[in-house]
N, C-alpha and C. Protein backbone atom coordinates (compact mmCIF):
# COMPACT_ATOMS: atom_id res chain seq x y z
N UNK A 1 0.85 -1.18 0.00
CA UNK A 1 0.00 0.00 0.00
C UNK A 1 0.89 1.23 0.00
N UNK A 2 0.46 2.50 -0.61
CA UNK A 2 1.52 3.39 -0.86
C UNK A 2 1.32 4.63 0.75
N UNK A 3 2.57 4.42 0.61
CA UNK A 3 2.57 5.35 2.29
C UNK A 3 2.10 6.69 1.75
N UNK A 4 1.19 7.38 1.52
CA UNK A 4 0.35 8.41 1.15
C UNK A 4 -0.30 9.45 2.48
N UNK A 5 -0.04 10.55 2.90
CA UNK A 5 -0.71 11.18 4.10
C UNK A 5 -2.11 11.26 3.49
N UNK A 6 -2.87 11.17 1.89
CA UNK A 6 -4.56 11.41 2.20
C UNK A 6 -5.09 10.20 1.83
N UNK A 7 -4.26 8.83 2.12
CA UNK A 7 -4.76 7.34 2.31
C UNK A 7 -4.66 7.25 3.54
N UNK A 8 -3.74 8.00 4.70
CA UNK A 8 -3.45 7.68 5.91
C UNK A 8 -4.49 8.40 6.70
N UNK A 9 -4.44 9.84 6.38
CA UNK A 9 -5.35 10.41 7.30
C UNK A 9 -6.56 11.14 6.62
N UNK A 10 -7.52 10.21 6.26
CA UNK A 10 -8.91 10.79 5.58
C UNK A 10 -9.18 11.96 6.67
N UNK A 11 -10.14 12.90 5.46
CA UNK A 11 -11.35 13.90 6.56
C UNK A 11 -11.64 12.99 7.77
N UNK A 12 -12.68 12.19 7.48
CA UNK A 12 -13.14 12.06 9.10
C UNK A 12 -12.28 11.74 9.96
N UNK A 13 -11.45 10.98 9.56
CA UNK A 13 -10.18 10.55 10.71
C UNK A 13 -9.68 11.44 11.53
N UNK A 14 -9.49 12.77 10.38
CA UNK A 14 -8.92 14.24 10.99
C UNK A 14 -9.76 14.76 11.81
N UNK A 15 -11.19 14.64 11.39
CA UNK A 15 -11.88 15.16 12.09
C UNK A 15 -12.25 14.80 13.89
N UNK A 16 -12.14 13.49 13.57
CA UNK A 16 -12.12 12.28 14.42
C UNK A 16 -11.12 12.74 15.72
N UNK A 17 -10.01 13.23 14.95
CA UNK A 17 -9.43 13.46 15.83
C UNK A 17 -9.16 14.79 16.71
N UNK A 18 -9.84 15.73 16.17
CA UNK A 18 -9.84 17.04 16.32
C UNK A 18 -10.89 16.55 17.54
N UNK A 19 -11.82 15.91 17.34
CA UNK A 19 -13.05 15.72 18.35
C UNK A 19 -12.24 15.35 19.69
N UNK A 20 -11.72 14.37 19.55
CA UNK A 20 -10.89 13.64 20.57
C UNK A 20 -10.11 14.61 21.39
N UNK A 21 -9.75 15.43 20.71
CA UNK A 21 -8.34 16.43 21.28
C UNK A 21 -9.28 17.73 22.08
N UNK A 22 -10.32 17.89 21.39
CA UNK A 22 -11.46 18.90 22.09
C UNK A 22 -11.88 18.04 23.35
N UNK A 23 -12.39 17.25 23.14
CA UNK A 23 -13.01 16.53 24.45
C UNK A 23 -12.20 16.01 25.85
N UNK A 24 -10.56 15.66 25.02
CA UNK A 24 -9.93 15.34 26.31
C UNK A 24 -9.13 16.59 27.20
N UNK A 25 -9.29 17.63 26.25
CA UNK A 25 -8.61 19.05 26.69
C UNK A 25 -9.65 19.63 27.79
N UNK A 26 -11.14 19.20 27.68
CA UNK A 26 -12.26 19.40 27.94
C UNK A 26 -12.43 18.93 29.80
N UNK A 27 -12.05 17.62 29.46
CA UNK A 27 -11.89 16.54 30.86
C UNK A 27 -10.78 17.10 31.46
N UNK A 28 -9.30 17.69 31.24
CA UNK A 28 -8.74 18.03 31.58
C UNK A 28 -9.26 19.52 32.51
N UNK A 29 -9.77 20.42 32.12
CA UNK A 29 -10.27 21.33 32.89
C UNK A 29 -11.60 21.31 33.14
N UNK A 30 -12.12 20.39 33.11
CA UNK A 30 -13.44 20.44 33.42
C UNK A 30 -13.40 20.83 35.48
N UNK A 31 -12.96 19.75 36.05
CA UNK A 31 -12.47 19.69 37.42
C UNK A 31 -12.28 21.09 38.26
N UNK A 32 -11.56 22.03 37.70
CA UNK A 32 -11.26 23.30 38.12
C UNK A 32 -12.67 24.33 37.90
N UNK A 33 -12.97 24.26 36.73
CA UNK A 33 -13.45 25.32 36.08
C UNK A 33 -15.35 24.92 36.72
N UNK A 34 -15.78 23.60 37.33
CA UNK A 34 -17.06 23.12 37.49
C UNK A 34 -16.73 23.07 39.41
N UNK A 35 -15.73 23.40 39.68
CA UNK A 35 -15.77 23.43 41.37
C UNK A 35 -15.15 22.19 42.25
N UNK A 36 -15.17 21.26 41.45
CA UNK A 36 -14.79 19.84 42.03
C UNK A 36 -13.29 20.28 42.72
N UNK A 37 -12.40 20.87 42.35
CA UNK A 37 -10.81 21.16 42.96
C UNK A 37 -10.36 22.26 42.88
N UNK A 38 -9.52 22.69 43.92
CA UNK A 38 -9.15 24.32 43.31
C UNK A 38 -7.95 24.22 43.10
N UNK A 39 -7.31 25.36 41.96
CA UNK A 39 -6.16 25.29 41.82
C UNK A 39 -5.31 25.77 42.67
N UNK A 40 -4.15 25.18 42.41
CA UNK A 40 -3.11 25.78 43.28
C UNK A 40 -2.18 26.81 42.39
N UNK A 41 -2.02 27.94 43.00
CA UNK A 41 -0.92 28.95 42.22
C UNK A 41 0.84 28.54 42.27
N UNK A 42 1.10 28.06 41.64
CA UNK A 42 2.69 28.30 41.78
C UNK A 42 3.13 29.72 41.78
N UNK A 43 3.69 30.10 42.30
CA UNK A 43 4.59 31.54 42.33
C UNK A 43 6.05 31.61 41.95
N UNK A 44 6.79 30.62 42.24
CA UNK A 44 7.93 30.22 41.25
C UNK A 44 7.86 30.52 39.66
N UNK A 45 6.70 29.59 39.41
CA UNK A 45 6.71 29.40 38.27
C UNK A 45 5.39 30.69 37.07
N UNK A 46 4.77 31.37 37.80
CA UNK A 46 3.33 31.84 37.40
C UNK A 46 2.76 30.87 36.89
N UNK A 47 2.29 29.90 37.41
CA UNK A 47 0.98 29.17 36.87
C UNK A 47 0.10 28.95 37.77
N UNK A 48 -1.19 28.71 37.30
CA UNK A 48 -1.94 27.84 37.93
C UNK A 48 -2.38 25.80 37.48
N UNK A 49 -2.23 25.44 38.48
CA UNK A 49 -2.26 24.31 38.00
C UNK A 49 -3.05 22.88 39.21
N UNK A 50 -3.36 21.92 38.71
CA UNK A 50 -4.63 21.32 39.51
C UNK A 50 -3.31 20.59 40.74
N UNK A 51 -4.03 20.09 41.87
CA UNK A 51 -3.60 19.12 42.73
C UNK A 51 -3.83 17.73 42.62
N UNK A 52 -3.15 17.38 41.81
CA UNK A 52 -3.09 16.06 41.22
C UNK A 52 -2.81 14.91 41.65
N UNK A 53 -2.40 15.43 43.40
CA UNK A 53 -2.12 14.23 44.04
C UNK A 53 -3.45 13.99 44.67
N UNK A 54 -4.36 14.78 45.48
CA UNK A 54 -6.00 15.12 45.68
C UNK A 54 -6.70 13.83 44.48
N UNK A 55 -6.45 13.91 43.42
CA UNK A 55 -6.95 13.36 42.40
C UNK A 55 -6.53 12.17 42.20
N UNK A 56 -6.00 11.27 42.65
CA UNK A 56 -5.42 10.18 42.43
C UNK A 56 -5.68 8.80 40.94
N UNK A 57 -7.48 9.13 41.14
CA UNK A 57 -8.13 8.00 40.23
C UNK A 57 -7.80 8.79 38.90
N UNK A 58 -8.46 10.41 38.93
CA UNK A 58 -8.47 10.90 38.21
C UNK A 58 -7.54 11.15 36.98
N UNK A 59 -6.61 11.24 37.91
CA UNK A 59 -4.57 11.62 37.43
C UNK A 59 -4.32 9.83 36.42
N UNK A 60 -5.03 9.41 36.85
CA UNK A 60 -4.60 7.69 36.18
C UNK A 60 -5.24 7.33 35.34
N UNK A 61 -6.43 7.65 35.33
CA UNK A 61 -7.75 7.50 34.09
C UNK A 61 -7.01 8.28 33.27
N UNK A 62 -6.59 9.14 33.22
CA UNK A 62 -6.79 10.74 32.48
C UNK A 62 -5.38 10.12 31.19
N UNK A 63 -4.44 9.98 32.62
CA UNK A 63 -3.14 9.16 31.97
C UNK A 63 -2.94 8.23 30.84
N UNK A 64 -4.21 7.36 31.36
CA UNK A 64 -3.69 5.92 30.51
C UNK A 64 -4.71 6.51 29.02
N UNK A 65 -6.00 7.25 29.30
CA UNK A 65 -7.07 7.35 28.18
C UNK A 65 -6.36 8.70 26.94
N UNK A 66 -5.58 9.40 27.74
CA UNK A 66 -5.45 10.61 26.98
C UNK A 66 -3.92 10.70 26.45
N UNK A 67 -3.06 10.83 27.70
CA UNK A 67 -1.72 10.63 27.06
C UNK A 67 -0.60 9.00 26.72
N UNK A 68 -1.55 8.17 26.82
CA UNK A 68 -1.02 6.77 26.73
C UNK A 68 -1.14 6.58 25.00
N UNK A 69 -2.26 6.69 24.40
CA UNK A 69 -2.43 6.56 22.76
C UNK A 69 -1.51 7.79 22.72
N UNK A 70 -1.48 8.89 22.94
CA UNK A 70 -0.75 9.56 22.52
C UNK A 70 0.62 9.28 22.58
N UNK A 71 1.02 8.98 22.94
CA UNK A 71 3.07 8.68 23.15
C UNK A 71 3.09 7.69 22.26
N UNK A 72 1.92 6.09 22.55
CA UNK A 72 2.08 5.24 21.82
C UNK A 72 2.11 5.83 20.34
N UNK A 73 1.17 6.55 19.40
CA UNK A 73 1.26 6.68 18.97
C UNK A 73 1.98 7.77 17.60
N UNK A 74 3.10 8.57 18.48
CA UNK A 74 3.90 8.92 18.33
C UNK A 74 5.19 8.37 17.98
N UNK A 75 5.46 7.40 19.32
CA UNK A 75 6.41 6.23 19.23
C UNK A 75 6.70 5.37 18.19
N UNK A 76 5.74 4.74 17.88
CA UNK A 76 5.09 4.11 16.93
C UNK A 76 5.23 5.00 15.17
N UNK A 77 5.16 5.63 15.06
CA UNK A 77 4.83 6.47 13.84
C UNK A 77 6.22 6.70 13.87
N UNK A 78 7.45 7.15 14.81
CA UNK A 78 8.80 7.98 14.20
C UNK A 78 9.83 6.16 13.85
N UNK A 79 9.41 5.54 15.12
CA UNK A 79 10.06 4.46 14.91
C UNK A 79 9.31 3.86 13.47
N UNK A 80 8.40 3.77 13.01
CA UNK A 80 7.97 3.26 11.49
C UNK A 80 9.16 4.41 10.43
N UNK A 81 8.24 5.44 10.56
CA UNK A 81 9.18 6.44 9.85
C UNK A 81 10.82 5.96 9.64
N UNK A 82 11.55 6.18 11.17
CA UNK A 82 13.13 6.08 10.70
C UNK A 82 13.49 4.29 10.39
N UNK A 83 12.50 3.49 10.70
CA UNK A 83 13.04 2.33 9.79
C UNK A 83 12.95 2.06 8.82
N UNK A 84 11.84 2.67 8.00
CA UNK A 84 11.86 2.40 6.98
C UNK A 84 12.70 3.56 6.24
N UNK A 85 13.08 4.16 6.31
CA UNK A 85 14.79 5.24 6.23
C UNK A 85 15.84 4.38 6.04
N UNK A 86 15.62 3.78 6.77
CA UNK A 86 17.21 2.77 7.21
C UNK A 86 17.48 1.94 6.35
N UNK A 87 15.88 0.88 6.03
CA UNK A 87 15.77 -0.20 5.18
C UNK A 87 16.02 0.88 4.01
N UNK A 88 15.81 1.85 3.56
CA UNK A 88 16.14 2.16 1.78
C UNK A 88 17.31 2.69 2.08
N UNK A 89 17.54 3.13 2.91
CA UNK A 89 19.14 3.61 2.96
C UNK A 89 20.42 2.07 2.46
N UNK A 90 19.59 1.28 3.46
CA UNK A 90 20.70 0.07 3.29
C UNK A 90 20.78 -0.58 2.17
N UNK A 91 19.81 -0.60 1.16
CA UNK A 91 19.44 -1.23 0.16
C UNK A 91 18.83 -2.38 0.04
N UNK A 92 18.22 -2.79 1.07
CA UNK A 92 17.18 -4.16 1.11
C UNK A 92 15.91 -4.21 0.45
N UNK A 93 16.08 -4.56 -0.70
CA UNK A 93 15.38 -4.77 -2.25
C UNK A 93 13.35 -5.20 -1.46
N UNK A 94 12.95 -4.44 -1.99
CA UNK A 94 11.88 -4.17 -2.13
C UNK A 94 11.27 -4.49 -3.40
N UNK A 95 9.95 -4.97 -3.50
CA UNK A 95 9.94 -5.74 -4.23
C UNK A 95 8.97 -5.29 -5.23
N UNK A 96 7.55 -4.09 -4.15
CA UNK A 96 6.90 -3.35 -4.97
C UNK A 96 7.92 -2.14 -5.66
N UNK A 97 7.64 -2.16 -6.18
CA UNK A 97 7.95 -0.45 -7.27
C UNK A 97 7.14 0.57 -7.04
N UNK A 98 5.85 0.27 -7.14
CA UNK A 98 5.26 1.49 -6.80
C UNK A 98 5.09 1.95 -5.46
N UNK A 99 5.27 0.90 -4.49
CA UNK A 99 5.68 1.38 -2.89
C UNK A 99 6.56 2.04 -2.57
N UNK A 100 8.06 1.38 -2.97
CA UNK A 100 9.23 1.76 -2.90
C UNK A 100 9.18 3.18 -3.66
N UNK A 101 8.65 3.91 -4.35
CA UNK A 101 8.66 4.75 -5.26
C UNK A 101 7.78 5.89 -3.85
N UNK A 102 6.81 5.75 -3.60
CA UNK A 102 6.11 6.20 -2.59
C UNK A 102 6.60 6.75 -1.56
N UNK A 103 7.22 5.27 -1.05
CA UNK A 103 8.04 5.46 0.78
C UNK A 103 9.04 6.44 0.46
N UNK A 104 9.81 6.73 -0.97
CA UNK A 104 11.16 7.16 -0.77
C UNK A 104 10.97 8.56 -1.03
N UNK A 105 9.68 9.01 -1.69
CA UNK A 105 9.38 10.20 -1.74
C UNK A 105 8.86 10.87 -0.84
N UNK A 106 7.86 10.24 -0.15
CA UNK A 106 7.78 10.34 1.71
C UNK A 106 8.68 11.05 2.76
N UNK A 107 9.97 9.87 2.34
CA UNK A 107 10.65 9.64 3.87
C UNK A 107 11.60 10.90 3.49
N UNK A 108 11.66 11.20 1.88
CA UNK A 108 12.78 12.28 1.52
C UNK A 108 12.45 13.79 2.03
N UNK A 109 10.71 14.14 2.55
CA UNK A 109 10.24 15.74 3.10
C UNK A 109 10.86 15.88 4.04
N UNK A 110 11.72 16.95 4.43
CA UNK A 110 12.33 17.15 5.30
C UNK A 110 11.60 17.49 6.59
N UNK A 111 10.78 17.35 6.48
CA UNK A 111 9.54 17.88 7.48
C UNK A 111 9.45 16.89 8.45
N UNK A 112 10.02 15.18 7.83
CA UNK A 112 9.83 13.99 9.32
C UNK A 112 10.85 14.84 10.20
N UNK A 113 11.84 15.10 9.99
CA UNK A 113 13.45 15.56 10.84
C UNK A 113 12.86 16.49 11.65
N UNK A 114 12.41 17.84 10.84
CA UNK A 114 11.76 19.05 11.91
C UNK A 114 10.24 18.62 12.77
N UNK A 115 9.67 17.88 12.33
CA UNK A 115 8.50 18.13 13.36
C UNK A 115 8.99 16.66 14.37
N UNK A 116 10.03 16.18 14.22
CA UNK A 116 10.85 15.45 15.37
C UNK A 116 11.50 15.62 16.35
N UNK A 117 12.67 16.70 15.50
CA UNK A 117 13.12 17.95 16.40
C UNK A 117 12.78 18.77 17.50
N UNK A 118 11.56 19.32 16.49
CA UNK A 118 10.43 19.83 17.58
C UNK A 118 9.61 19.09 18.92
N UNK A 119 9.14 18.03 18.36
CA UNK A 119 8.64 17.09 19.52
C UNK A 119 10.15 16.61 20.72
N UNK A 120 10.91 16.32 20.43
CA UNK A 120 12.03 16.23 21.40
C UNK A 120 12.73 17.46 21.79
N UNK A 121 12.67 18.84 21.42
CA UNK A 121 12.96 20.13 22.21
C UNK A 121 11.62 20.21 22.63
N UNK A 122 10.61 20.05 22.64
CA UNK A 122 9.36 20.14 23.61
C UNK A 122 10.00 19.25 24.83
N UNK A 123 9.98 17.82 24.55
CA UNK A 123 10.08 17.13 25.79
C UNK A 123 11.39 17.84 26.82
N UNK A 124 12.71 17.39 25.84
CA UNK A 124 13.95 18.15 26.61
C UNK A 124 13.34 19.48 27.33
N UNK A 125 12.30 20.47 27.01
CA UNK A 125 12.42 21.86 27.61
C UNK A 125 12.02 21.33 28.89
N UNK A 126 10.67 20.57 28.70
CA UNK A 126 10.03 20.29 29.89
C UNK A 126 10.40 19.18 30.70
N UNK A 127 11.30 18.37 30.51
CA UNK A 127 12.09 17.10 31.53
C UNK A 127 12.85 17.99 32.89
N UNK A 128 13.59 18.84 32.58
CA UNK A 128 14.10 19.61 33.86
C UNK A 128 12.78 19.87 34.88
N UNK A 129 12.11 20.56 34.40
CA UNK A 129 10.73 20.90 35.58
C UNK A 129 10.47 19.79 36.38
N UNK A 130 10.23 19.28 35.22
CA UNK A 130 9.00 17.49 35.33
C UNK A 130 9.64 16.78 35.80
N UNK A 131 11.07 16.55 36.09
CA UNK A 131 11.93 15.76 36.77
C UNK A 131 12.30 16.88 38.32
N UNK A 132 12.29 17.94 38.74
CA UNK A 132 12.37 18.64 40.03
C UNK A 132 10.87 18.32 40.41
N UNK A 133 9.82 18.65 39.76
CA UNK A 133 8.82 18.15 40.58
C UNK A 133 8.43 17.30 41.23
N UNK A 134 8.95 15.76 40.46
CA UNK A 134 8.57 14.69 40.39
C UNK A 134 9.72 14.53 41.84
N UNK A 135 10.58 14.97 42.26
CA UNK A 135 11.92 15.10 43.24
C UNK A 135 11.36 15.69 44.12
N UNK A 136 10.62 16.65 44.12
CA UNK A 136 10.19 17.59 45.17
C UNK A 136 8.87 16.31 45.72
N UNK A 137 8.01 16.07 45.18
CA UNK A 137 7.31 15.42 45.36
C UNK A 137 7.30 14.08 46.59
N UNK A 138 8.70 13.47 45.60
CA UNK A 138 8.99 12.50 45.96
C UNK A 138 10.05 13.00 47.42
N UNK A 139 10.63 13.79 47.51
CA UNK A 139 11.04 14.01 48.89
C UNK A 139 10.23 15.07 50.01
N UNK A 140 9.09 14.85 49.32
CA UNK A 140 7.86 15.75 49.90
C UNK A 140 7.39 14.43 51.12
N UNK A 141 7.01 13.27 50.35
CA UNK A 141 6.24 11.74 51.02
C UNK A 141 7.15 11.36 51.74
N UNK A 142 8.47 11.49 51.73
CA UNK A 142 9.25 10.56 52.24
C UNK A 142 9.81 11.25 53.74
N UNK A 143 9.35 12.39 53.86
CA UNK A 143 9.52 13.18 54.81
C UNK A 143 8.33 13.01 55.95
């Protein structure tokens, strides 16, 4: 099948997913904004942001339903992406033509590299925080 982005991601799919991304952004502040928890202000940082330890079930549902497909499927998509890079790089004979013709015009937009880039200077910015919190936290209980 030819690796194609409008065989991969039809309208509704897109749409599909736009729904998904509204609704779980939705569940995400629903909690604050309907009274159930109040936020807490960081002053370090200027934010406001929920008490997520208060929330325990919540913080885990939220986890596995919202950002679990998401990583997976991130994961999933760069690791497809750079192997099949590798396999035409190395020369391991392929057998369609019109695939091979497809994938190599694909994998050649320079656009897999930058919106990769981008997704790993997102994570790198935010691992320093997300790793002191997760420290503060953790020598918060143990105290």
């Amino acid at each position: 099948k030819p690796l194609r982005y409008e065989t991969v991601q039809t309208k509704t799919r897109c749409q599909c997913w736009m729904a998904f991304t509204w609704i779980s952004v939705a569940m995400m502040c629903c909690p604050p904004l309907l009274g159930f928890n109040k936020p807490i202000f960081d002053e370090q940082a200027f934010i406001c942001m929920l008490d997520w330890g208060n929330m325990a079930a919540y913080t885990i549902t939220l986890s596995i339903l919202i950002l679990g497909p998401s990583v997976i499927t991130i994961v999933y998509t760069y690791f497809y992406i750079f192997s099949m890079k590798l396999k035409l790089r190395s020369g391991v004979p392929i057998h369609d033509k019109e695939y091979a013709t497809a994938l190599s015009e694909n994998l050649s937009n320079p656009s897999h590299y930058m919106s990769f880039a981008l997704i790993m200077t997102f994570w790198l910015s935010w691992a320093p925080y997300a790793l002191l919190r997760i420290y503060i936290s953790i020598q918060g209980a143990a105290e």
